[in-house]
Protein backbone atom coordinates (compact mmCIF):
# COMPACT_ATOMS: atom_id res chain seq x y z
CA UNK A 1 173.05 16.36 118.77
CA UNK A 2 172.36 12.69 119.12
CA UNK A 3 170.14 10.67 116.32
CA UNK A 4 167.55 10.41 118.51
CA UNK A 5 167.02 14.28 118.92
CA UNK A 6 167.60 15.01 115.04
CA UNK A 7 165.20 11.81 114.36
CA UNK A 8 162.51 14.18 116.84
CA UNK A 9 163.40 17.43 114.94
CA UNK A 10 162.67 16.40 111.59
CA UNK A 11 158.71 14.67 112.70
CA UNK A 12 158.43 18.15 114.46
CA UNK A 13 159.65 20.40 111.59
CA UNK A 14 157.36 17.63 109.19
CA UNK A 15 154.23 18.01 110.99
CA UNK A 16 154.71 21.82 111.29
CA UNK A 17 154.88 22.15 107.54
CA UNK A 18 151.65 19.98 107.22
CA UNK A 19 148.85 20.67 109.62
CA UNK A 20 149.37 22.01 113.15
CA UNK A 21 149.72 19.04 114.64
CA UNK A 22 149.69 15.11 114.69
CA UNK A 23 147.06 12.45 112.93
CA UNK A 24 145.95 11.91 109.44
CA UNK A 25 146.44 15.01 106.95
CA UNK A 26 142.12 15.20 105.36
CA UNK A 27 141.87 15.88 101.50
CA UNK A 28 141.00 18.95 100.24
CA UNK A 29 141.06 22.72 100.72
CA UNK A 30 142.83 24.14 104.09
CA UNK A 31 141.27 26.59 106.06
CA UNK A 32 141.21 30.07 106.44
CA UNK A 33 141.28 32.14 109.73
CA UNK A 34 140.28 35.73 110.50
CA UNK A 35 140.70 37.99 113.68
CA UNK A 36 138.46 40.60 113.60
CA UNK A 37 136.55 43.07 115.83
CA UNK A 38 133.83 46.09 115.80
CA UNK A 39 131.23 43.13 113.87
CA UNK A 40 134.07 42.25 111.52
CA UNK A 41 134.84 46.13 110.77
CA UNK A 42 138.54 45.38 111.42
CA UNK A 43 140.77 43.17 111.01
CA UNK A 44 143.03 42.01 114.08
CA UNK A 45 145.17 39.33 112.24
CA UNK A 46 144.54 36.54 109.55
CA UNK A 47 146.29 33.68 108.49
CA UNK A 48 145.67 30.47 106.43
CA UNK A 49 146.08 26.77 107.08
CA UNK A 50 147.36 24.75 103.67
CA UNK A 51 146.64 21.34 105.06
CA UNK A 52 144.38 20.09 107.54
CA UNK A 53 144.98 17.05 109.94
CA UNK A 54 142.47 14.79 112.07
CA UNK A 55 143.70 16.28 115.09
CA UNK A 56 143.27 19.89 114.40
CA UNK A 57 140.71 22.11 116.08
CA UNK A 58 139.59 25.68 115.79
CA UNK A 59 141.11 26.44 119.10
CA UNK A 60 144.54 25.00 117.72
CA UNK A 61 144.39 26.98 114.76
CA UNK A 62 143.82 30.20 116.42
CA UNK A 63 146.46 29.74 119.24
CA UNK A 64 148.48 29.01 116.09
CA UNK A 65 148.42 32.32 114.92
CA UNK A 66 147.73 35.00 117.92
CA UNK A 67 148.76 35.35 121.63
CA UNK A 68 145.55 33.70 123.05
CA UNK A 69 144.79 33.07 126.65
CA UNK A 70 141.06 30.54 127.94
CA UNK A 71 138.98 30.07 130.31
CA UNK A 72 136.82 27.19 131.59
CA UNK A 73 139.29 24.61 131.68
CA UNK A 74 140.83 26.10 127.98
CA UNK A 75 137.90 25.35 126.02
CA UNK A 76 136.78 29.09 125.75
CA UNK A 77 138.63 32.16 124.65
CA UNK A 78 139.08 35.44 127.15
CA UNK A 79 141.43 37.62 125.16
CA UNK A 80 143.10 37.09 121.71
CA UNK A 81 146.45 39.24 121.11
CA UNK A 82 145.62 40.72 124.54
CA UNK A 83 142.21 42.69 124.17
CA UNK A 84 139.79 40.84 126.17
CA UNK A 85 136.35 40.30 127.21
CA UNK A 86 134.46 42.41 129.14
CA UNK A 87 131.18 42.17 130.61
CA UNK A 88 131.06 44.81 132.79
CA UNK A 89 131.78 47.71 130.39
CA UNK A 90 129.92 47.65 127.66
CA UNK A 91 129.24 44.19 127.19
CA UNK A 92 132.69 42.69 125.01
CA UNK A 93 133.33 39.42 124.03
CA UNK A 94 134.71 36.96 121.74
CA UNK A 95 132.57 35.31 119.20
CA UNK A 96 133.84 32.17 116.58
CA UNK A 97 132.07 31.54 113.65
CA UNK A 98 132.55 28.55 111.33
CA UNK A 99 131.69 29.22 107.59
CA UNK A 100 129.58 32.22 108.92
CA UNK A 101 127.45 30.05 111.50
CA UNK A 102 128.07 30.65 115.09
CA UNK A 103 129.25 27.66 116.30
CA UNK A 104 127.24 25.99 119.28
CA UNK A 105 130.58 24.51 120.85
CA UNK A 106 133.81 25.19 122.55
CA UNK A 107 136.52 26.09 120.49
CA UNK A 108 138.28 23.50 121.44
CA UNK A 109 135.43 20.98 121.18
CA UNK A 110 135.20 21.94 117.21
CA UNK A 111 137.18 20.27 114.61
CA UNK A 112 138.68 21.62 111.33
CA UNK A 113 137.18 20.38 108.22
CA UNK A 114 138.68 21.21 104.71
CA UNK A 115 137.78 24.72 103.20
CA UNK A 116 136.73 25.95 106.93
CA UNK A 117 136.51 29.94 107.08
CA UNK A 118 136.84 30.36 110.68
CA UNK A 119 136.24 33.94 112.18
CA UNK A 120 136.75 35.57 115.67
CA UNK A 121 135.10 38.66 116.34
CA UNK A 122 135.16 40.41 119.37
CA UNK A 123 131.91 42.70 119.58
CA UNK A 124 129.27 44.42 122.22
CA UNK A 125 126.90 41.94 122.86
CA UNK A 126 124.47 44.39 124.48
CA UNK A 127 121.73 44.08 121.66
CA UNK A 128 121.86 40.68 120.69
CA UNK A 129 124.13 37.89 122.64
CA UNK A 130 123.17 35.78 119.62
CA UNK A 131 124.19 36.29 116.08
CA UNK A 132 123.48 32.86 114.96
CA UNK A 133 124.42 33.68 111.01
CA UNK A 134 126.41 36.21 109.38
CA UNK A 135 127.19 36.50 105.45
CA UNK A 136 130.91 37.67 105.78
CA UNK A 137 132.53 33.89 104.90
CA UNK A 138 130.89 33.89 101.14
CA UNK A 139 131.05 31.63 99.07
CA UNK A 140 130.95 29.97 102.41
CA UNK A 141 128.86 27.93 103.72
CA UNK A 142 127.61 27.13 99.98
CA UNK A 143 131.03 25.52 98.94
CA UNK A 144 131.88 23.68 101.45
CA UNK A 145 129.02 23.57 103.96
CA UNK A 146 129.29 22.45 107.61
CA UNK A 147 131.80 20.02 109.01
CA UNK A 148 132.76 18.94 106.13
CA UNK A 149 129.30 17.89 105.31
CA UNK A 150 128.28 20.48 101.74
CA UNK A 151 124.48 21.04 101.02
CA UNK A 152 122.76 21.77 97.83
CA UNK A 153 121.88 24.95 97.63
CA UNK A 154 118.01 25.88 96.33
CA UNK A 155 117.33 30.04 94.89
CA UNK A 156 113.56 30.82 95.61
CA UNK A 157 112.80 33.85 94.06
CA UNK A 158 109.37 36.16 93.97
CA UNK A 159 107.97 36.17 90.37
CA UNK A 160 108.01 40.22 90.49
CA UNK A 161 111.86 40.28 90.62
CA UNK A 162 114.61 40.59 87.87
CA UNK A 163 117.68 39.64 90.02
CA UNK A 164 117.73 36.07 90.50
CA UNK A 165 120.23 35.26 87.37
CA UNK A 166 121.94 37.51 89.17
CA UNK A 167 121.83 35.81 92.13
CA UNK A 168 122.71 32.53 90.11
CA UNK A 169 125.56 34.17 88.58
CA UNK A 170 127.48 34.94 91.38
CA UNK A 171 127.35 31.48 92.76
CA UNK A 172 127.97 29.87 89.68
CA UNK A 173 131.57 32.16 89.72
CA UNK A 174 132.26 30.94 92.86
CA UNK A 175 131.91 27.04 92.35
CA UNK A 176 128.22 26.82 93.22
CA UNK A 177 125.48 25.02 91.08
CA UNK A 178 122.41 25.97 92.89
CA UNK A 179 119.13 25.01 91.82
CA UNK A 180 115.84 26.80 91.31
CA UNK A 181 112.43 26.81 93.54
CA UNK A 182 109.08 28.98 94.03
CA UNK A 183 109.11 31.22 97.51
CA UNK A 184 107.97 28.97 100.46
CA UNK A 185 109.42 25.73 98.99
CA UNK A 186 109.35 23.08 101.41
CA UNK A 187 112.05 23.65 103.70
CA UNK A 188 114.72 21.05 105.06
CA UNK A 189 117.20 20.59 107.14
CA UNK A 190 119.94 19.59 104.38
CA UNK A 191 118.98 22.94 102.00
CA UNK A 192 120.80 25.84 101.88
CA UNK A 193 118.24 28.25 100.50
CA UNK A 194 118.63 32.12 99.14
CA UNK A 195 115.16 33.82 99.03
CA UNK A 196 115.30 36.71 96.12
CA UNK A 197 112.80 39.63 95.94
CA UNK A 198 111.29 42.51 97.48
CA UNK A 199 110.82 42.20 100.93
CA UNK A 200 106.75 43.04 100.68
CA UNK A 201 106.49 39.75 98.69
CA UNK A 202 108.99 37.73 101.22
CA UNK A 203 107.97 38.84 104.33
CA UNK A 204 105.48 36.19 104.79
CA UNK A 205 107.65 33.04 104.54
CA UNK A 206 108.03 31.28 107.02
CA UNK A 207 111.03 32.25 109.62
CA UNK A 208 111.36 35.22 108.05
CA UNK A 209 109.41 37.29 110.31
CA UNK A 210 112.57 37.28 111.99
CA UNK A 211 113.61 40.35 109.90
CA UNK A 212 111.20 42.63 111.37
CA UNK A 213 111.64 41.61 114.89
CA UNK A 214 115.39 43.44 115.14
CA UNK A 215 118.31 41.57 116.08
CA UNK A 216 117.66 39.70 119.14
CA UNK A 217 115.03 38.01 117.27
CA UNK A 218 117.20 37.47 114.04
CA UNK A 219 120.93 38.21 114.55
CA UNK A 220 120.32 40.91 111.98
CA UNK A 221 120.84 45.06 112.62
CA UNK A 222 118.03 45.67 110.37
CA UNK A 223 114.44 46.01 110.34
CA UNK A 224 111.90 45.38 107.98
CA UNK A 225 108.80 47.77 108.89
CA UNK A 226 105.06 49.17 107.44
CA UNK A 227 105.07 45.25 105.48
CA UNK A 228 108.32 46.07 103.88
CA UNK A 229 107.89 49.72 102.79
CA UNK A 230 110.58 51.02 105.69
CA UNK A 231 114.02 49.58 106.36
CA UNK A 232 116.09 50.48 109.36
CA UNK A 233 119.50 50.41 109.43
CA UNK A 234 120.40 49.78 113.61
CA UNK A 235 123.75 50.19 115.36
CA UNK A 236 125.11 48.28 117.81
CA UNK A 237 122.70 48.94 120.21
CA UNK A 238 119.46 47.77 118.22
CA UNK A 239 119.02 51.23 117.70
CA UNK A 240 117.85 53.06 114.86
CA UNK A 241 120.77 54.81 113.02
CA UNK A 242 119.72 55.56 109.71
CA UNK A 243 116.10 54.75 107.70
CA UNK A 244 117.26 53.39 104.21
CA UNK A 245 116.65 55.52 101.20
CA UNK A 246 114.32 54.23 98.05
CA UNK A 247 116.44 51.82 95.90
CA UNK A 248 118.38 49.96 99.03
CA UNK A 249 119.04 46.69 99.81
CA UNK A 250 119.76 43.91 101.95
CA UNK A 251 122.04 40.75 102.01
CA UNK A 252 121.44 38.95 105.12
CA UNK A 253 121.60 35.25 106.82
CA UNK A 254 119.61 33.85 109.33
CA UNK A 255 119.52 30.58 111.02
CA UNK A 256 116.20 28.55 111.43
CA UNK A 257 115.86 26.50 114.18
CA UNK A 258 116.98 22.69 112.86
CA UNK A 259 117.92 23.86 109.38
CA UNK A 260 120.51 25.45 107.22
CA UNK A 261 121.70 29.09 106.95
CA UNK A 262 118.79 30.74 105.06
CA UNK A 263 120.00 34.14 102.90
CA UNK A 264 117.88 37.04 102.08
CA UNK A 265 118.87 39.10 98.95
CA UNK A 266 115.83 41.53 99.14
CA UNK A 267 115.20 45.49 99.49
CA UNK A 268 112.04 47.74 99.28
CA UNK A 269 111.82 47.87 95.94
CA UNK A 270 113.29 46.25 92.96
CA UNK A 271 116.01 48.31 92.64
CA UNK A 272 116.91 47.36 96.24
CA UNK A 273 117.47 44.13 95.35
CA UNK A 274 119.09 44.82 92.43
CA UNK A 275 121.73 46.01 94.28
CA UNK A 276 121.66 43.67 96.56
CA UNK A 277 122.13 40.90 93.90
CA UNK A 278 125.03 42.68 92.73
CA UNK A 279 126.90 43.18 95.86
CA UNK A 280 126.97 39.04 96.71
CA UNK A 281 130.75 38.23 96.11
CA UNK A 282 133.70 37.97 98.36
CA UNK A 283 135.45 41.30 98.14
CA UNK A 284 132.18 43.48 99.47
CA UNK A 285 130.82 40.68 102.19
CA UNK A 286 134.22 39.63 103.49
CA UNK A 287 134.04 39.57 107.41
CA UNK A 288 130.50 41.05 107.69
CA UNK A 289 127.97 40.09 109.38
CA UNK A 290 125.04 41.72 106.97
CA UNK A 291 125.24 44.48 104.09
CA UNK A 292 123.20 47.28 103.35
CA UNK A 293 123.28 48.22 99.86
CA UNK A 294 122.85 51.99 99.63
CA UNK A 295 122.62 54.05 96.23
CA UNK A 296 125.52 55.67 97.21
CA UNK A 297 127.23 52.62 98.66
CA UNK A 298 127.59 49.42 100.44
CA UNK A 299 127.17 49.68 103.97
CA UNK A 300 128.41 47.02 106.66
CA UNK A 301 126.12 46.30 109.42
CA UNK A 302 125.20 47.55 112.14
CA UNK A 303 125.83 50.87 111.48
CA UNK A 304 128.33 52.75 113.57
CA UNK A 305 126.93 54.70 116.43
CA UNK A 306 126.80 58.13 116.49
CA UNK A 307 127.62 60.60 118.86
């Protein structure tokens, strides 16, 4: 082997073990990635990026890790590990999500930035073609935000509700110092905000009407109906596959137009939220796009169909 090839195998072994390819390594966390399908139900294949480098993209990242093949001149996924979009029967695709925001770009258009939680999830689109927020990258996108850019994060809660040290709590495990506000704080772009209560006393805030419009309205498989006293749990479809006992609740994201993620820990009744305060950590919102928290369990969302 000459000097000049063993000079080129050593840069290529160096940048391997540092990024996934050449420019600047960034400071920080790395970045996780996560193959899923069925709305994050199952996983396909996960792996984890220790360093990140100026050059590296979520498209690199993922052809990285899985047998990947594009379309549109590369910049868009057709089939990861060989199951691939359909449109024809039943409506199948890939999604990518960045910190649990559906990213408005080509994968290859979108650059890594430390502590990025980037998830593929091929899904029926048939019900919503949108999902523009999901909850399944917590403590993501209150830890490290978007593009490398992290917001403060502001907890509104109702005055009737008990959970919000809950609520507080859980961030503050992960890393999070979020501040306090009344419901129907002013609302900006740079907040990340967590509304806490019954649903009867959020319901009127503004863009969360979304809730009780179903998911092509909201991104979420639930609906909020009768001014909060009903909750429907809907499958994949939009349809409704189960009405939520008393004492259930909801952990949710939606995206406002022009602002952060907003989060909805909120239920029927208190005990609904309750539950719903208890069930935001890692291990029971990993991958999912919202949570139902059941008396008898947590519940991923939407529902599987029946029959």
């Amino acid at each position: 082997m000459t000097r000049t090839r063993v000079i080129a195998l050593f840069l290529a072994l160096g940048l391997a073990g540092c990024g996934l390819g050449a420019g600047s390594e960034r400071g920080g966390a790395g970045a996780q990635l996560r193959v899923t399908r069925d709305f994050g139900r199952t996983t396909v294949t996960s792996a984890s990026l220790p360093r990140i480098r100026s050059s590296d993209t979520v498209m690199r990242f993922l052809q990285a890790h899985a047998k990947t093949t594009t379309r549109y001149g590369g910049g868009f996924v057709q089939s990861i590990d060989g199951i691939a979009g359909n449109s024809k029967a039943g409506r199948h695709d890939w999604f990518y999500f960045v910190n649990g925001v559906e990213a408005p770009s080509g994968a290859a258009d979108r650059a890594l930035a430390p502590g990025d939680v980037v998830q593929w999830d091929y899904r029926r689109w048939d019900a919503s073609p949108r999902v523009p927020a999901i909850v399944g990258a917590f403590p993501e996108p209150f830890l490290h935000g978007q593009k490398g850019t992290r917001y403060p994060t502001r907890i509104e809660c109702a005055q009737s509700t008990n959970s919000c040290d809950t609520v507080q709590s859980k961030l503050e495990d992960v890393g999070v110092a979020a501040g306090s506000g009344a419901l129907g704080s002013e609302a900006r772009g740079g907040v990340l905000r967590v509304e806490v209560g019954k649903w009867s006393d959020l319901r009127t805030l503004q863009d969360l009407d979304l809730l009780e419009k179903g998911p092509a309205a909201s991104g979420v498989f639930a609906r909020f109906a009768a001014k909060g006293s009903r909750l429907d749990l809907l499958d994949p479809r939009g349809r409704v596959a189960r009405t939520a006992p008393p004492g259930t609740g909801l952990v949710a994201a939606i995206l406002p137009a022009d602002q952060q993620p907003l989060w909805v820990v909120t239920g029927v009744d208190e005990a609904g939220v309750a539950r719903a305060a208890a069930r935001l950590d890692a291990e029971n919102l990993r991958n999912a796009y919202a949570v139902a928290a059941l008396p008898s369990a947590p519940a991923r969302l939407p529902l599987e169909a029946r029959g």
